[in-house]
Protein backbone atom coordinates (compact mmCIF):
# COMPACT_ATOMS: atom_id res chain seq x y z
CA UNK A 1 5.61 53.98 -59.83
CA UNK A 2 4.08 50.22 -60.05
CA UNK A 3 1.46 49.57 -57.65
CA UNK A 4 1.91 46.58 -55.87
CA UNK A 5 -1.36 44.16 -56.17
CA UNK A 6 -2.54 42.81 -52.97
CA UNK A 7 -3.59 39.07 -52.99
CA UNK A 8 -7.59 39.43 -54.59
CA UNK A 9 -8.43 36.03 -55.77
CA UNK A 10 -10.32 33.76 -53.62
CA UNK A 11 -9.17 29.92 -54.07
CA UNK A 12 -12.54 29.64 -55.97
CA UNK A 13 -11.74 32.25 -58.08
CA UNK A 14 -7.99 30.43 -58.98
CA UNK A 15 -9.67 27.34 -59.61
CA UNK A 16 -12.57 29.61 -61.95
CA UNK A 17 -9.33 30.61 -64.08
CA UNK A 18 -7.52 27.29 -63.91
CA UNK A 19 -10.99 25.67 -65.56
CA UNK A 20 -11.47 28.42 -68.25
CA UNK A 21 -7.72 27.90 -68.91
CA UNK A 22 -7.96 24.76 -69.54
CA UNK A 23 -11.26 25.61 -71.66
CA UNK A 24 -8.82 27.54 -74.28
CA UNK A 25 -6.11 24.69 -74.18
CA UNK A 26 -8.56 22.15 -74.94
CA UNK A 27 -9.78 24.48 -77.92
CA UNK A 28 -6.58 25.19 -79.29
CA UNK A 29 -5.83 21.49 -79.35
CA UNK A 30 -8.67 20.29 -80.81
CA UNK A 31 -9.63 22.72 -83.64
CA UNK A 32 -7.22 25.26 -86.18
CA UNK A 33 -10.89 27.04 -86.98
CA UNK A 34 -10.25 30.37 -85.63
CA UNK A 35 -13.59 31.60 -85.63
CA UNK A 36 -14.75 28.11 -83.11
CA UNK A 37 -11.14 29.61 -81.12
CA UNK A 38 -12.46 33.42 -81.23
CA UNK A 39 -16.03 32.02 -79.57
CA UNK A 40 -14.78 29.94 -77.24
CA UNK A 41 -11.98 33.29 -76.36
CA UNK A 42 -15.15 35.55 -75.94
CA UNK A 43 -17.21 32.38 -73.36
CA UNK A 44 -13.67 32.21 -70.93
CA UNK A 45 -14.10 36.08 -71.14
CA UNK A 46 -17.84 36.59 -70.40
CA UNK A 47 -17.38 33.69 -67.45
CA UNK A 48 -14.77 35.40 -66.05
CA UNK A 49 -16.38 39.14 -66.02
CA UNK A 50 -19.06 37.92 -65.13
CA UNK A 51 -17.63 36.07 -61.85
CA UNK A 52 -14.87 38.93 -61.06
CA UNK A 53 -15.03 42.43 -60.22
CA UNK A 54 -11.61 43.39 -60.92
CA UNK A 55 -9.67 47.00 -60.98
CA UNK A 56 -7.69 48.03 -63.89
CA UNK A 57 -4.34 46.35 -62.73
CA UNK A 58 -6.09 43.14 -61.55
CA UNK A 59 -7.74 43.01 -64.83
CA UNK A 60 -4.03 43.40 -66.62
CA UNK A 61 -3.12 40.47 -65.20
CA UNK A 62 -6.29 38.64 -65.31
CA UNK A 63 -5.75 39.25 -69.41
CA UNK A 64 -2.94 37.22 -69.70
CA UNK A 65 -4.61 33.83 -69.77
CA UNK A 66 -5.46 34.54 -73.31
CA UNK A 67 -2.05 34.54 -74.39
CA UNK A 68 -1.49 31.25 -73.45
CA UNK A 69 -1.32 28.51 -76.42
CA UNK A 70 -0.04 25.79 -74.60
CA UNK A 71 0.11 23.47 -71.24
CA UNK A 72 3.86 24.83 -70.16
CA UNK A 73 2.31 28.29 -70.88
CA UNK A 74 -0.37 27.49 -68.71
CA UNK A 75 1.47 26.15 -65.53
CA UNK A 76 3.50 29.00 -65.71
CA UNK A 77 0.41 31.43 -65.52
CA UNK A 78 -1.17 29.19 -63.03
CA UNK A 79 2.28 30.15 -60.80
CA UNK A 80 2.31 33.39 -61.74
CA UNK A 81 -1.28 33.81 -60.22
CA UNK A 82 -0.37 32.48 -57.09
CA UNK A 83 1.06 34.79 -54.58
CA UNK A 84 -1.96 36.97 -55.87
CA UNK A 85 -4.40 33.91 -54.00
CA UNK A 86 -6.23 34.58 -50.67
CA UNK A 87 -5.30 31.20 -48.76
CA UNK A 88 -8.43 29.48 -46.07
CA UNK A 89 -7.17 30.82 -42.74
CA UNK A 90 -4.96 28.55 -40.83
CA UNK A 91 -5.90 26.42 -38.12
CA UNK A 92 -4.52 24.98 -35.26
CA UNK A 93 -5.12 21.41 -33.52
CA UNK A 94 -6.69 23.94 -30.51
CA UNK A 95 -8.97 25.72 -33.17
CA UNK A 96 -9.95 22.26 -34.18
CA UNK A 97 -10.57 21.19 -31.00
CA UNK A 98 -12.70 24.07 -29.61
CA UNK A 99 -14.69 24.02 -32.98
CA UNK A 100 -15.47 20.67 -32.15
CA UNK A 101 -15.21 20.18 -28.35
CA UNK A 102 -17.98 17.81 -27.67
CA UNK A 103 -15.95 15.14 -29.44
CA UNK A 104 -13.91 14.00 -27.05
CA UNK A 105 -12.06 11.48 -29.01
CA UNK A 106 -11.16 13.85 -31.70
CA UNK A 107 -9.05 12.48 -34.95
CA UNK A 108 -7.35 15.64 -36.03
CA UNK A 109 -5.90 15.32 -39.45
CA UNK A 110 -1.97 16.24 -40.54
CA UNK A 111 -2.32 19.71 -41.08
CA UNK A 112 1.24 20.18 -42.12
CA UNK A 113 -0.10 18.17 -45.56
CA UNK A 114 -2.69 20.67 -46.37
CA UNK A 115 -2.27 23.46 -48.63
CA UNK A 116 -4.56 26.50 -48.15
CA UNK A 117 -4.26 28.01 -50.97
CA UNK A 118 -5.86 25.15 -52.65
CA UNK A 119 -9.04 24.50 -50.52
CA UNK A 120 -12.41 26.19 -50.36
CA UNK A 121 -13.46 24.24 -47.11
CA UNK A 122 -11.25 22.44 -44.60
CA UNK A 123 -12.40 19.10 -43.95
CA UNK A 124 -11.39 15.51 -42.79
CA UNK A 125 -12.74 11.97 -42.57
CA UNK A 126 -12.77 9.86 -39.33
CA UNK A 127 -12.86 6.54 -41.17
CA UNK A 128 -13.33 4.51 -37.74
CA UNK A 129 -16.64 6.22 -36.85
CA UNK A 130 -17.79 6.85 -40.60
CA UNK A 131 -17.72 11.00 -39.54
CA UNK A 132 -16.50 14.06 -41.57
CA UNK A 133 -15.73 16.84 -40.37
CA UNK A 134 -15.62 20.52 -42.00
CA UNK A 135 -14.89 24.06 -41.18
CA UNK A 136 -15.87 27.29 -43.32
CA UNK A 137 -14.92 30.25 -42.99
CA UNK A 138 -17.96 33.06 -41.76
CA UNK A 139 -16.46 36.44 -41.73
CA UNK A 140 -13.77 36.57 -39.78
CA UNK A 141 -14.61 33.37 -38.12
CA UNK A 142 -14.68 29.90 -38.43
CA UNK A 143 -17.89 27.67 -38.57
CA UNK A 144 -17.75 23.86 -37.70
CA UNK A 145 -20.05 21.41 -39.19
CA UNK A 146 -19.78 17.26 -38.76
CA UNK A 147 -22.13 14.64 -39.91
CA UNK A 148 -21.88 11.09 -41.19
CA UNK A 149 -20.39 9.21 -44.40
CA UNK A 150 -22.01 6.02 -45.79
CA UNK A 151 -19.76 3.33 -47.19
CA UNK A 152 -21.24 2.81 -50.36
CA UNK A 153 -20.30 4.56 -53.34
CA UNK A 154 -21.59 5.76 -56.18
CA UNK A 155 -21.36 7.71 -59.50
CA UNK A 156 -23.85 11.05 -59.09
CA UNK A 157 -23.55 14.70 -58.84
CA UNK A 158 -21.93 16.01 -55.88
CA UNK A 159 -23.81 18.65 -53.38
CA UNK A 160 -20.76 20.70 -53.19
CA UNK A 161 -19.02 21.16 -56.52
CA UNK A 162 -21.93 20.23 -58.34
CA UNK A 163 -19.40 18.25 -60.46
CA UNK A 164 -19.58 14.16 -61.50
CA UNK A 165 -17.82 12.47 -59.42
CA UNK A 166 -17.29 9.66 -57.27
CA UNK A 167 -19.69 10.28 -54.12
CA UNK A 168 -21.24 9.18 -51.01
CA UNK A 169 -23.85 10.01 -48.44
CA UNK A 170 -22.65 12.73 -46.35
CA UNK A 171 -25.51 13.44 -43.40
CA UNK A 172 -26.18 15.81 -40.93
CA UNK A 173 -28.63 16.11 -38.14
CA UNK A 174 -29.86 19.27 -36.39
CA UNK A 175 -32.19 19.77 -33.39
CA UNK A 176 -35.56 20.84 -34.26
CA UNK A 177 -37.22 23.68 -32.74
CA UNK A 178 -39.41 21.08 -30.62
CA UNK A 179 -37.31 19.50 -27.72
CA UNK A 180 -35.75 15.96 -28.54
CA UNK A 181 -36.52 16.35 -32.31
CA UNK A 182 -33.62 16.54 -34.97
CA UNK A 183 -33.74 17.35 -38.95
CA UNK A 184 -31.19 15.09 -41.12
CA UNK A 185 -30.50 16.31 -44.26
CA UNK A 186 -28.71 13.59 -46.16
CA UNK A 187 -26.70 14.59 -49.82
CA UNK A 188 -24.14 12.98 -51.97
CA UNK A 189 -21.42 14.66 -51.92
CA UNK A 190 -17.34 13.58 -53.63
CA UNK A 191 -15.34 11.25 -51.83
CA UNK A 192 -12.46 12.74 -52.53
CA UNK A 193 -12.81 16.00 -50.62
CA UNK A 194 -9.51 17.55 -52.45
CA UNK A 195 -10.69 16.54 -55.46
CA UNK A 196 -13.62 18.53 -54.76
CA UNK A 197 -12.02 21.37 -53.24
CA UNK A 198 -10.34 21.97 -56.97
CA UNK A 199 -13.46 21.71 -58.52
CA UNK A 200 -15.43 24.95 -56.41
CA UNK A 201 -15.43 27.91 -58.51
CA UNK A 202 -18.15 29.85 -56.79
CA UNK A 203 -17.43 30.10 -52.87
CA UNK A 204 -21.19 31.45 -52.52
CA UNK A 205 -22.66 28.47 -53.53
CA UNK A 206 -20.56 26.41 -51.37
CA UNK A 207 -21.42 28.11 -48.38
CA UNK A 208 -24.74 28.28 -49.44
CA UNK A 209 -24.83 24.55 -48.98
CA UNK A 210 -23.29 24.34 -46.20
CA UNK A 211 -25.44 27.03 -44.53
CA UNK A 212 -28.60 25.12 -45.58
CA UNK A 213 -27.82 21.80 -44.43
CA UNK A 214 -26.85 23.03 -40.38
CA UNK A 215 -30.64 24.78 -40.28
């Protein structure tokens, strides 16, 4: 009897394989020396172990990004991995709004155009008042943060992804333990939040961030 394997990968994880993927492809299109192809086999594998704790039929699957030898290959694996994906929990225009109910002029975002099984962190820009707003998940729970986006843009390291990228100021401001005093703590982070979204490939150290920068 086949067990049936229950969805295990977090988005980060999917992206983590999509990126070594491409690792191999990029090898196998560059180079016919099978020895630089055997090393660069034997990184993907060490990233990945070292990133996933897997069982035995999780791993099976897992092993069958090394058969792929070419970008059709890949997509298809990419697909394949899908339905085995833990998607961001959904929200609602009400979650949204009680996660951020001192806004009273809230800008909620078309939620039918966002696909959870692609994002690490839900978040929107309110282009009109320069504000972003994102929601993590905490346990079983969600976490709202919202700051400030400057206009100017730059090339740098983003905050988040800790990819290069296209980024901007993002700051956020939290009262201090002294009545009337606040701490900003200003970063760059991408402008293109689904950009960076595809780029996370350890969840930790996104909520890591995200968890420093509301204390």
């Amino acid at each position: 009897m086949t067990q049936i394997i229950q969805p295990f990968l977090t988005v980060a994880n999917y992206h983590l394989l999509e990126q070594q993927m491409n690792k191999i492809l990029q090898t196998l299109a560059t180079t016919k020396d099978k020895n630089v192809i055997l090393a660069v086999r034997g990184i993907v594998d060490s990233e990945i172990t070292a990133k996933l704790v897997l069982s035995v039929e999780e791993a099976q699957l897992i092993e069958q990004l090394f058969n792929v030898t070419d970008r059709v290959q890949g997509e298809a694996y990419l697909e394949q991995l899908k339905p085995y994906v833990i998607p961001f929990k959904a929200v609602t225009p009400s979650i949204l709004k009680s996660l951020f109910k001192k806004e009273k002029k809230l800008k909620l975002p078309n939620l039918e155009e966002i696909d959870l099984q692609q994002i690490c962190y839900f978040t929107w820009d309110d282009y009109g008042t320069h504000r972003k707003y994102v929601v993590i998940e905490k346990g079983e729970q969600f976490k709202a943060i919202k700051g400030t986006i400057s206009n100017e843009t730059i090339k740098g390291i983003c905050s988040i992804c800790n990819r290069h990228a296209d980024v901007h100021l993002f700051t956020t401001s939290v009262k201090g333990r002294e009545i009337g005093t606040f701490t900003n703590h200003s970063n760059y982070i991408c402008v293109d939040s689904q950009q960076c979204n595809q780029h996370i490939t350890d969840l930790e150290k996104t909520k890591s961030f995200f968890e420093r920068i509301t204390q």
